[in-house]
N, C-alpha and C. Protein backbone atom coordinates (compact mmCIF):
# COMPACT_ATOMS: atom_id res chain seq x y z
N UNK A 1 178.53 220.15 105.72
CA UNK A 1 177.14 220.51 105.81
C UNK A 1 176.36 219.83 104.70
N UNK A 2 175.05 219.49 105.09
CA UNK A 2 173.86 218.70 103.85
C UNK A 2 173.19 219.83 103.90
N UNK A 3 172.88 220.11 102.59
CA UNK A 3 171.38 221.52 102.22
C UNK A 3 170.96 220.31 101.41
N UNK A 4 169.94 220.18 101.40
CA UNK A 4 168.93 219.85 101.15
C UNK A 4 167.65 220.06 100.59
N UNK A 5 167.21 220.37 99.17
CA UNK A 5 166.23 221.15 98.47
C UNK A 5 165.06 220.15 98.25
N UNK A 6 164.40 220.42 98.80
CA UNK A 6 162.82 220.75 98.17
C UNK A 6 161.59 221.01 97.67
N UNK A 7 160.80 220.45 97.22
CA UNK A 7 160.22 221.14 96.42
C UNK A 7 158.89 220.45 95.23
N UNK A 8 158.04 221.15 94.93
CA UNK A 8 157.49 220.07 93.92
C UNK A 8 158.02 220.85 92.36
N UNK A 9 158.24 219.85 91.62
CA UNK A 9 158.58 220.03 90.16
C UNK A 9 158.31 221.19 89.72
N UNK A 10 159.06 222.51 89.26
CA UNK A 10 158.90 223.44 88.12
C UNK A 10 158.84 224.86 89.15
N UNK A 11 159.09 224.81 90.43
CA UNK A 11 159.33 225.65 91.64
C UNK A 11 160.69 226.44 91.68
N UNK A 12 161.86 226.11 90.41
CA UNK A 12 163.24 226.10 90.63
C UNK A 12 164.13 225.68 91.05
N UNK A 13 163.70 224.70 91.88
CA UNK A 13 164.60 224.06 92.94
C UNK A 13 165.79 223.68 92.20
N UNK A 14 165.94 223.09 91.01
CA UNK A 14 166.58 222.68 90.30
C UNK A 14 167.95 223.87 90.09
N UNK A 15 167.35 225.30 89.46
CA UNK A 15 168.33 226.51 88.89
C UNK A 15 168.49 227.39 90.15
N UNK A 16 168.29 226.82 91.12
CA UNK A 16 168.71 227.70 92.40
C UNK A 16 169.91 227.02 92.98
N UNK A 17 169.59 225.33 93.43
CA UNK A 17 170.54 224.41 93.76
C UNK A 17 171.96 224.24 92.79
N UNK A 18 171.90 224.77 91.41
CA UNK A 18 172.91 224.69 90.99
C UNK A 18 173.42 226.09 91.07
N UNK A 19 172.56 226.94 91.38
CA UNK A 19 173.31 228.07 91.55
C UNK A 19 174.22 228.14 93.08
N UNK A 20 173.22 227.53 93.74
CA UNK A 20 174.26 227.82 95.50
C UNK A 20 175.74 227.21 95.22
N UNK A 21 175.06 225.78 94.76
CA UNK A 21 176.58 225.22 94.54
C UNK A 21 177.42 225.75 93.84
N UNK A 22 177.46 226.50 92.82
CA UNK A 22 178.29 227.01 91.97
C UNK A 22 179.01 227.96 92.80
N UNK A 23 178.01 228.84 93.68
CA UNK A 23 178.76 229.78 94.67
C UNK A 23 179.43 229.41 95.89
N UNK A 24 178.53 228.31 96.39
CA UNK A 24 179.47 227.61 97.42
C UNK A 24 180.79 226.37 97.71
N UNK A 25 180.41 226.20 96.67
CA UNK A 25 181.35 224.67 96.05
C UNK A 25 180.32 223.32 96.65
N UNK A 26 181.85 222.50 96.79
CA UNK A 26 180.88 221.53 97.16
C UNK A 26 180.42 220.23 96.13
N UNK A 27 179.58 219.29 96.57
CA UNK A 27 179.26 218.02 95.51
C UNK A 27 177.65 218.59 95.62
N UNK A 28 177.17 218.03 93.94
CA UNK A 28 175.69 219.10 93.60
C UNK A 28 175.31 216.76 93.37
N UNK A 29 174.45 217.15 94.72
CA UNK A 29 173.01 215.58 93.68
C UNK A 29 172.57 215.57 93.53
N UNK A 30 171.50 215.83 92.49
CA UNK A 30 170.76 215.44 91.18
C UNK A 30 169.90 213.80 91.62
N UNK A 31 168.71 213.96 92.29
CA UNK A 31 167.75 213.17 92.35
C UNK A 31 167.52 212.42 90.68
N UNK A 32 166.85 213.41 89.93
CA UNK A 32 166.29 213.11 88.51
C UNK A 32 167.72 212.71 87.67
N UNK A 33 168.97 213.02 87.83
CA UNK A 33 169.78 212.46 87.13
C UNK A 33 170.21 210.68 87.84
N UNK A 34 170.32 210.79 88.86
CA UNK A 34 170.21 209.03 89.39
C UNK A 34 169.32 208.01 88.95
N UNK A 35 168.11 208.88 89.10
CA UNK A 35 166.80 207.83 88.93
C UNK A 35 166.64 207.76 87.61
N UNK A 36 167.17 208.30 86.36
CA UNK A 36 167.18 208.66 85.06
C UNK A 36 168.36 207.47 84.46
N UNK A 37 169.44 207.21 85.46
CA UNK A 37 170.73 206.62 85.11
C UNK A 37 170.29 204.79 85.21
N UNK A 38 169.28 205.43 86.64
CA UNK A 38 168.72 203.47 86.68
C UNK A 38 168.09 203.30 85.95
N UNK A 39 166.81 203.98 85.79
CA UNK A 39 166.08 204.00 84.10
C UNK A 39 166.88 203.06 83.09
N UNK A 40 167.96 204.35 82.70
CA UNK A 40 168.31 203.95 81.48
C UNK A 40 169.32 202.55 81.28
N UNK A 41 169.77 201.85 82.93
CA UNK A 41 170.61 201.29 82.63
C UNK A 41 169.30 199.54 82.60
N UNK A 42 168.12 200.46 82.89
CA UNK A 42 167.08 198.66 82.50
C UNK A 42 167.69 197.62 83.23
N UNK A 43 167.38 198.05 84.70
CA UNK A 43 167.87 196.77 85.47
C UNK A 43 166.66 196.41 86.01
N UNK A 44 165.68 197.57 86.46
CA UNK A 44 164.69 197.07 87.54
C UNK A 44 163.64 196.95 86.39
N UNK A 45 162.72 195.79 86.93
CA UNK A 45 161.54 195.27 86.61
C UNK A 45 160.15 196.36 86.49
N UNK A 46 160.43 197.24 87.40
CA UNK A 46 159.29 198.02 87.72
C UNK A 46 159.20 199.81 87.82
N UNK A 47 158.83 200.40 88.11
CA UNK A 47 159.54 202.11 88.63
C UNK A 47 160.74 201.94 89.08
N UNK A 48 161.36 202.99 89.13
CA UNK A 48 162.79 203.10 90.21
C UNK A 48 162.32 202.93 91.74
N UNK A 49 160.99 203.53 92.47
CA UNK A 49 161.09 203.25 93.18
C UNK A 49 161.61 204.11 94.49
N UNK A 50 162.53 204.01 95.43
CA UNK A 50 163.03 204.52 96.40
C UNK A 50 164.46 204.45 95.72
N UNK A 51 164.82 203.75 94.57
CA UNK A 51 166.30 203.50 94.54
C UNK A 51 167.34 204.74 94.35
N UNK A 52 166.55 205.92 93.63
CA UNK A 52 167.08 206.74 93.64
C UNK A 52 168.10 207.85 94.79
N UNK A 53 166.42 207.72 95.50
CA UNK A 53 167.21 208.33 97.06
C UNK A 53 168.09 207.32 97.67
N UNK A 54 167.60 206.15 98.10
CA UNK A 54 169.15 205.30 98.73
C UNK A 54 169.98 205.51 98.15
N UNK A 55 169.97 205.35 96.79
CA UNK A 55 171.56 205.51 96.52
C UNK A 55 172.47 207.13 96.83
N UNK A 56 171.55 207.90 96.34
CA UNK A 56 171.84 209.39 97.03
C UNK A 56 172.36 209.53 98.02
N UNK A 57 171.81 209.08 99.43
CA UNK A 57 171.64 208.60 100.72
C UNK A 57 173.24 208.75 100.89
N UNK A 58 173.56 207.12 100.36
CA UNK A 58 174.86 206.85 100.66
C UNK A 58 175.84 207.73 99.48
N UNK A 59 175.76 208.29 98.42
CA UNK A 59 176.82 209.07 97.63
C UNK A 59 177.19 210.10 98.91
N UNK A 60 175.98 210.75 99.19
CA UNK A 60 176.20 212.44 99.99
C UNK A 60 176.31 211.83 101.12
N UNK A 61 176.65 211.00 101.78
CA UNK A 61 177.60 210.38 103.43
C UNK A 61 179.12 209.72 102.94
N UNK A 62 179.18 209.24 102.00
CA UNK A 62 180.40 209.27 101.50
C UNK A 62 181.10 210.63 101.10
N UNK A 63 180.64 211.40 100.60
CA UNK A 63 181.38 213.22 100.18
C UNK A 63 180.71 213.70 101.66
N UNK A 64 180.15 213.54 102.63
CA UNK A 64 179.94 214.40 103.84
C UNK A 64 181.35 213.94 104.78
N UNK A 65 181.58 212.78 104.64
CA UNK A 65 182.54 212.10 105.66
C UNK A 65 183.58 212.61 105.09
N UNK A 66 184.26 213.21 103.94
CA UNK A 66 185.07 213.52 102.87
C UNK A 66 185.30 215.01 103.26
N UNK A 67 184.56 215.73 104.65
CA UNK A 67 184.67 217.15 104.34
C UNK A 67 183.99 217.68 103.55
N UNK A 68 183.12 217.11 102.65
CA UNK A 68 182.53 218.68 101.27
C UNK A 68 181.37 218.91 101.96
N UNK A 69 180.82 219.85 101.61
CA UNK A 69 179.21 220.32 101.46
C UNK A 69 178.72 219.69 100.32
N UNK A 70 177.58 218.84 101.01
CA UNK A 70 176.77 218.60 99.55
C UNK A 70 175.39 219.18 99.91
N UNK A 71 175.22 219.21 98.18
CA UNK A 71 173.44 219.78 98.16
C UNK A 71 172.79 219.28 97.42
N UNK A 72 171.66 218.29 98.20
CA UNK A 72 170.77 217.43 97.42
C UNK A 72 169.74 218.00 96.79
N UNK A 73 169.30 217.70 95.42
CA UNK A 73 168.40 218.43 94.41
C UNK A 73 167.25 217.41 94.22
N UNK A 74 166.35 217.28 95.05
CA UNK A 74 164.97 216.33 95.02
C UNK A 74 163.85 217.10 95.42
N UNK A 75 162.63 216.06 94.79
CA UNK A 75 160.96 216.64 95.32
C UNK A 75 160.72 216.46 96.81
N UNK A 76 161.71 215.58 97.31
CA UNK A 76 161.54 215.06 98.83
C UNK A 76 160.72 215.07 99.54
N UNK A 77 159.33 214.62 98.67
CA UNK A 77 157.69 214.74 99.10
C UNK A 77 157.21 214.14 100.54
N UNK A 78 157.88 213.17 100.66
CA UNK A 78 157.35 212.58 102.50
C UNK A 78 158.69 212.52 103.01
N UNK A 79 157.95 212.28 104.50
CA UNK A 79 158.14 212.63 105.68
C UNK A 79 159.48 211.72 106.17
N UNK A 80 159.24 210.31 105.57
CA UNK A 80 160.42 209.40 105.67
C UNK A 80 161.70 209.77 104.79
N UNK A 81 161.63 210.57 103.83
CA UNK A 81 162.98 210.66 102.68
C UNK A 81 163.21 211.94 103.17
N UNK A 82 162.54 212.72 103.93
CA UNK A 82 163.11 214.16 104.73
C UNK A 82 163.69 213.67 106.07
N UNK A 83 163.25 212.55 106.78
CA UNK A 83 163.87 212.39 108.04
C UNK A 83 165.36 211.16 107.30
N UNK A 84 165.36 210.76 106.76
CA UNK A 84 166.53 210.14 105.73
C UNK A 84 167.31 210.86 105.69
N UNK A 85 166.90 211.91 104.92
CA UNK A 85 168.44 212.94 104.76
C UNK A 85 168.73 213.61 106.28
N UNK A 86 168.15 213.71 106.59
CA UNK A 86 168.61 214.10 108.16
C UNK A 86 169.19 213.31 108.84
N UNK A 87 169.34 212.13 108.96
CA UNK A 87 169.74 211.01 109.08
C UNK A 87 171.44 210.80 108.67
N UNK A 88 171.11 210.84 107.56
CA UNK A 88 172.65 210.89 106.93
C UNK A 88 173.64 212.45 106.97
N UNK A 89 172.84 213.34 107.73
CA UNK A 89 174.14 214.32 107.99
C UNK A 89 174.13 213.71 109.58
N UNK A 90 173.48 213.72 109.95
CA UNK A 90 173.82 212.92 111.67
C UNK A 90 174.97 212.16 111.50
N UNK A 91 174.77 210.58 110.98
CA UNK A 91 175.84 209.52 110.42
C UNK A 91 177.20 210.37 110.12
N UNK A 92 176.93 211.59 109.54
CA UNK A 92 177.86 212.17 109.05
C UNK A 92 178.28 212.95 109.84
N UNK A 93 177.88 213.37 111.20
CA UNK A 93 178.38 213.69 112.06
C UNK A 93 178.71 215.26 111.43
N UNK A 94 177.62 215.96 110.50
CA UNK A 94 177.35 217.25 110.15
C UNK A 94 175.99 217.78 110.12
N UNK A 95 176.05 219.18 110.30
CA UNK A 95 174.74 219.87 110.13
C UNK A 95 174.22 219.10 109.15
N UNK A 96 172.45 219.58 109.12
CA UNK A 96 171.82 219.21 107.80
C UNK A 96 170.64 220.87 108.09
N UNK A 97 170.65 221.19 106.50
CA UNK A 97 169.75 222.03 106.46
C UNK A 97 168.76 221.97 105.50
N UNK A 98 167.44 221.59 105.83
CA UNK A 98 166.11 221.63 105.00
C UNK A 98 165.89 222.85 104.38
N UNK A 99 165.60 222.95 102.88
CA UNK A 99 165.38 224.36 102.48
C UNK A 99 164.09 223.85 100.67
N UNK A 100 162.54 224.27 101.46
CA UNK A 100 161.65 223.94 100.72
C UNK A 100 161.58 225.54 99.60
N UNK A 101 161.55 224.88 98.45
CA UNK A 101 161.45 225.97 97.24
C UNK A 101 160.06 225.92 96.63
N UNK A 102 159.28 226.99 97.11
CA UNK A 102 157.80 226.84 96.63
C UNK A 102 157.98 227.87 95.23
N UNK A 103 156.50 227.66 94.83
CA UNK A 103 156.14 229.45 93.74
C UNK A 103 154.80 229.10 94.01
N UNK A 104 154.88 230.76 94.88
CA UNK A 104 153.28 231.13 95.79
C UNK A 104 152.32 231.74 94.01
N UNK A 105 152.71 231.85 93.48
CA UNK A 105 152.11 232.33 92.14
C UNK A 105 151.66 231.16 91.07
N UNK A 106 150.60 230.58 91.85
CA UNK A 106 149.80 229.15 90.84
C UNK A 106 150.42 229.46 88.59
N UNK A 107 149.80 230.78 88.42
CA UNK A 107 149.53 230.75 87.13
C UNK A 107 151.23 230.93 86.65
N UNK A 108 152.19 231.22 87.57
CA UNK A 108 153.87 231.11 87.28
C UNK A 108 154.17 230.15 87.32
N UNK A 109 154.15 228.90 88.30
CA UNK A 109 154.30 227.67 88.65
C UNK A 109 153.78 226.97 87.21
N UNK A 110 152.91 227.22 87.30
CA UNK A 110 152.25 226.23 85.51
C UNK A 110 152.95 226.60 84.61
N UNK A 111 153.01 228.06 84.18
CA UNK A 111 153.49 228.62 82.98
C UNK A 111 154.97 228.24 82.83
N UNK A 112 155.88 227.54 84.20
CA UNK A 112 157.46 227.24 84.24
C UNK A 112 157.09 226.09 84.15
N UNK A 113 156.04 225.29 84.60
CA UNK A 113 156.64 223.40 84.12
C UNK A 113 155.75 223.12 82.90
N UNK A 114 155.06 224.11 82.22
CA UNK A 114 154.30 224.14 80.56
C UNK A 114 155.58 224.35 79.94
N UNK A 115 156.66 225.17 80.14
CA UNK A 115 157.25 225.58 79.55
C UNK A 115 158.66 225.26 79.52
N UNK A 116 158.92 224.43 80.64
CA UNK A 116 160.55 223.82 80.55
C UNK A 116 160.76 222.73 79.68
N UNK A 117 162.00 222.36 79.19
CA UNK A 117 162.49 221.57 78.65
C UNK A 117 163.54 220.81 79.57
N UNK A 118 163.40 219.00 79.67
CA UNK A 118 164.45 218.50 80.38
C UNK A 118 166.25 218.67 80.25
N UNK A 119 166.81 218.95 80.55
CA UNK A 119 168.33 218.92 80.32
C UNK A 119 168.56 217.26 80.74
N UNK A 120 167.94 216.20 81.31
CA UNK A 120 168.71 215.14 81.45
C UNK A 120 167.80 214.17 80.23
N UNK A 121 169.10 213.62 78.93
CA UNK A 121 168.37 213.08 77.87
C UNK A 121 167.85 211.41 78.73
N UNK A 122 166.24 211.34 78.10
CA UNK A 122 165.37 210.51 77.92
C UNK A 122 164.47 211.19 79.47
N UNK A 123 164.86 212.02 79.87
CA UNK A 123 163.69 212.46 81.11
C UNK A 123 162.54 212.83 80.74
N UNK A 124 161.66 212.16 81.35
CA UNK A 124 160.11 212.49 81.21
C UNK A 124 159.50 213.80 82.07
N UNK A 125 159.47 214.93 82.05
CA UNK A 125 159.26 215.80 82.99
C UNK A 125 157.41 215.73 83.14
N UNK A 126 157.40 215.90 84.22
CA UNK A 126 155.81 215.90 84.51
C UNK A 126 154.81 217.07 84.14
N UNK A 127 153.77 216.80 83.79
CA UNK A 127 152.80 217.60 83.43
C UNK A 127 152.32 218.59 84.16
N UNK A 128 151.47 219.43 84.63
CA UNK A 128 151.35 219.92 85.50
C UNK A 128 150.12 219.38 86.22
N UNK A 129 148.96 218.69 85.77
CA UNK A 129 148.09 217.88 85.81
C UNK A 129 148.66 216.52 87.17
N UNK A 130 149.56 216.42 86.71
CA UNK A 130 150.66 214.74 87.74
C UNK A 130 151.14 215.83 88.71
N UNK A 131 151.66 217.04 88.31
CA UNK A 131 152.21 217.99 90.09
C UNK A 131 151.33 218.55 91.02
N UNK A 132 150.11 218.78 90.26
CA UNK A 132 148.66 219.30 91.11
C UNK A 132 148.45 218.10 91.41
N UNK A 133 148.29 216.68 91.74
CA UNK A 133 148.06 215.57 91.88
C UNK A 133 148.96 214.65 92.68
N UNK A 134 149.93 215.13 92.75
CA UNK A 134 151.44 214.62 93.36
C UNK A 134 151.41 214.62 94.96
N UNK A 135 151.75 213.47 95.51
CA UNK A 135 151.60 213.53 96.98
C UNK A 135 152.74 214.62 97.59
N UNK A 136 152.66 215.46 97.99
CA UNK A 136 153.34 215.96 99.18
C UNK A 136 152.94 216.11 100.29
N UNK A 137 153.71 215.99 101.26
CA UNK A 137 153.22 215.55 102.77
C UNK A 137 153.94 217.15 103.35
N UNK A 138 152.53 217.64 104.26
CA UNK A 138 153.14 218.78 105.02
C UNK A 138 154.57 218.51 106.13
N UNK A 139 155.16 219.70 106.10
CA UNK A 139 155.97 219.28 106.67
C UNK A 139 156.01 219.74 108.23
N UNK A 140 156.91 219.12 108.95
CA UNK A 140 156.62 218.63 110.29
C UNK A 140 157.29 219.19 111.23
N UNK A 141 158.40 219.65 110.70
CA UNK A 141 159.97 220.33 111.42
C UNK A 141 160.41 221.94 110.80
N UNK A 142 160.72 222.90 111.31
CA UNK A 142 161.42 223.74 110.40
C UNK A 142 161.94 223.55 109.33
N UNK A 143 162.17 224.36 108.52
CA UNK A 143 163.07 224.30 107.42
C UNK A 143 163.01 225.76 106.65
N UNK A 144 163.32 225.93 105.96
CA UNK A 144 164.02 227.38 105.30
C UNK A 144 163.25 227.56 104.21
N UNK A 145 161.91 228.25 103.75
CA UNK A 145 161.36 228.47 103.31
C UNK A 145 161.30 229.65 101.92
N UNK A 146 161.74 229.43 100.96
CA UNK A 146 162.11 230.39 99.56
C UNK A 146 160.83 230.09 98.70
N UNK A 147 160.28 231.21 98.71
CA UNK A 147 159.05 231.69 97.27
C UNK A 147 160.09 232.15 96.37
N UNK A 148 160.18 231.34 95.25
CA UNK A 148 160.58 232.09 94.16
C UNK A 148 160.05 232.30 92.98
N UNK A 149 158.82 233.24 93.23
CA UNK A 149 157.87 233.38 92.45
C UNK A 149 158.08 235.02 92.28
N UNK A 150 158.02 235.73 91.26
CA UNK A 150 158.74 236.99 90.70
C UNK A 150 160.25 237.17 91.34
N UNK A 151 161.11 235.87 91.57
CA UNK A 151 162.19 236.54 91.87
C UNK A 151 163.51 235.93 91.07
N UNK A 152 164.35 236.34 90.79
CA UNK A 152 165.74 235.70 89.65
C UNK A 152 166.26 235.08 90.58
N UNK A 153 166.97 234.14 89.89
CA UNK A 153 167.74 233.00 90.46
C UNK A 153 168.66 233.29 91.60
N UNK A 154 169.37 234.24 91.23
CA UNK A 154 170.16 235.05 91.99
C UNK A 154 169.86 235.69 93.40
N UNK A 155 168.38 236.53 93.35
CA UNK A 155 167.88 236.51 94.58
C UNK A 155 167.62 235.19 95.58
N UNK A 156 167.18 234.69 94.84
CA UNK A 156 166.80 233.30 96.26
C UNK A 156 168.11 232.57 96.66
N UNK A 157 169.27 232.62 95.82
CA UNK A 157 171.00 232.20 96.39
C UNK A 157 170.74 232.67 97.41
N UNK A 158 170.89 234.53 96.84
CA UNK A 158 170.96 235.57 98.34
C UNK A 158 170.30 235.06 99.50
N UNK A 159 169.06 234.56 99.64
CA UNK A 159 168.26 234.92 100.36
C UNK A 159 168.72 233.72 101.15
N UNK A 160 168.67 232.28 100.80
CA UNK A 160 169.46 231.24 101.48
C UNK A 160 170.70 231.57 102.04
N UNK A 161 171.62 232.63 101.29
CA UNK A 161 173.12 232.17 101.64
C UNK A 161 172.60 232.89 103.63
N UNK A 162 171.73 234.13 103.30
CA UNK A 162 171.50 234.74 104.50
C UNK A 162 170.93 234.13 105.47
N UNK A 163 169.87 232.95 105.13
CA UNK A 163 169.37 232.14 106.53
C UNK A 163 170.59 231.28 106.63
N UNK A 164 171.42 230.67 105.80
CA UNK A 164 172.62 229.99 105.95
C UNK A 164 173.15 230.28 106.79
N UNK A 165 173.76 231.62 106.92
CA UNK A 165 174.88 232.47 107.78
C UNK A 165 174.05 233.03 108.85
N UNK A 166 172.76 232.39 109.51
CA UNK A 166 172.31 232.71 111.02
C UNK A 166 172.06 230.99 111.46
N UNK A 167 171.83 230.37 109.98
CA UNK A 167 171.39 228.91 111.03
C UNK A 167 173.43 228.12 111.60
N UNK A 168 174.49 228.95 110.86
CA UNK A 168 175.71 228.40 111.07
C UNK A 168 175.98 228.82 112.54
């Protein structure tokens, strides 16, 4: 199976996705740690670009074809890098499940990306100014919808593992 997270910056997506995985097993990918690795390795001329997700792309169809569950950890703002990962659990000849992580609570949402610190060294985390400003494209298809706005990490696992175990 592909799960697939969601989300714009400072929503959790990040401390939820490592929580499923921790409970479910599985290979955990880390969007911001790829695109952080090309960064730092100063190959490209310009932004990263799309390079991040292609390469993602193909890691999580290599561990899908392998049997694991993986769960991709990205902003997955348009419409083409959401029909992508869908794409590659097809190829993979496995489910794929979309699961967008909002926080319906504006003045929580700010007060968590004012207030985080990056865990991946030299990451630039965005302002909140660049996430109110940030393209996201509505989305087009179902997908599994978690507010985790007054709720612990722990609840929104729950709450996925439960649409999990009706969309299986």
């Amino acid at each position: 199976m592909l799960i697939v997270f969601s989300g714009l910056p400072g929503v959790g997506k990040t401390s939820i996705a490592k929580a499923l995985t921790k409970k479910m097993g599985g290979v955990y990918l880390r969007i911001d740690s790829i695109e952080q690795a090309i960064r730092n390795a100063g190959v490209l001329l310009k932004d990263v670009g799309t390079s991040g997700y292609d390469t993602s792309y193909l890691l999580a169809k290599d561990n899908l074809m392998l049997g694991q569950t993986v769960i991709a950890d990205c902003v997955n703002p348009v419409s083409w890098s959401r029909d992508n990962w869908m794409q590659v659990a097809s190829d993979a000849q496995v489910s794929g499940v979309d699961i967008e992580i909002i926080c319906s609570n504006i003045n929580e949402h700010r007060q968590r990306v004012e207030s985080r610190q990056s865990d991946i060294p030299h990451l630039v985390l965005p302002v909140w100014q660049q996430i109110v400003e940030k393209e996201y494209q509505e989305w087009k298809r179902p997908r599994i919808v978690v507010d985790s706005a007054g709720k612990d990490i722990e609840g929104c696992v729950d709450e996925i593992l439960n649409h999990l175990q009706v969309c299986t």
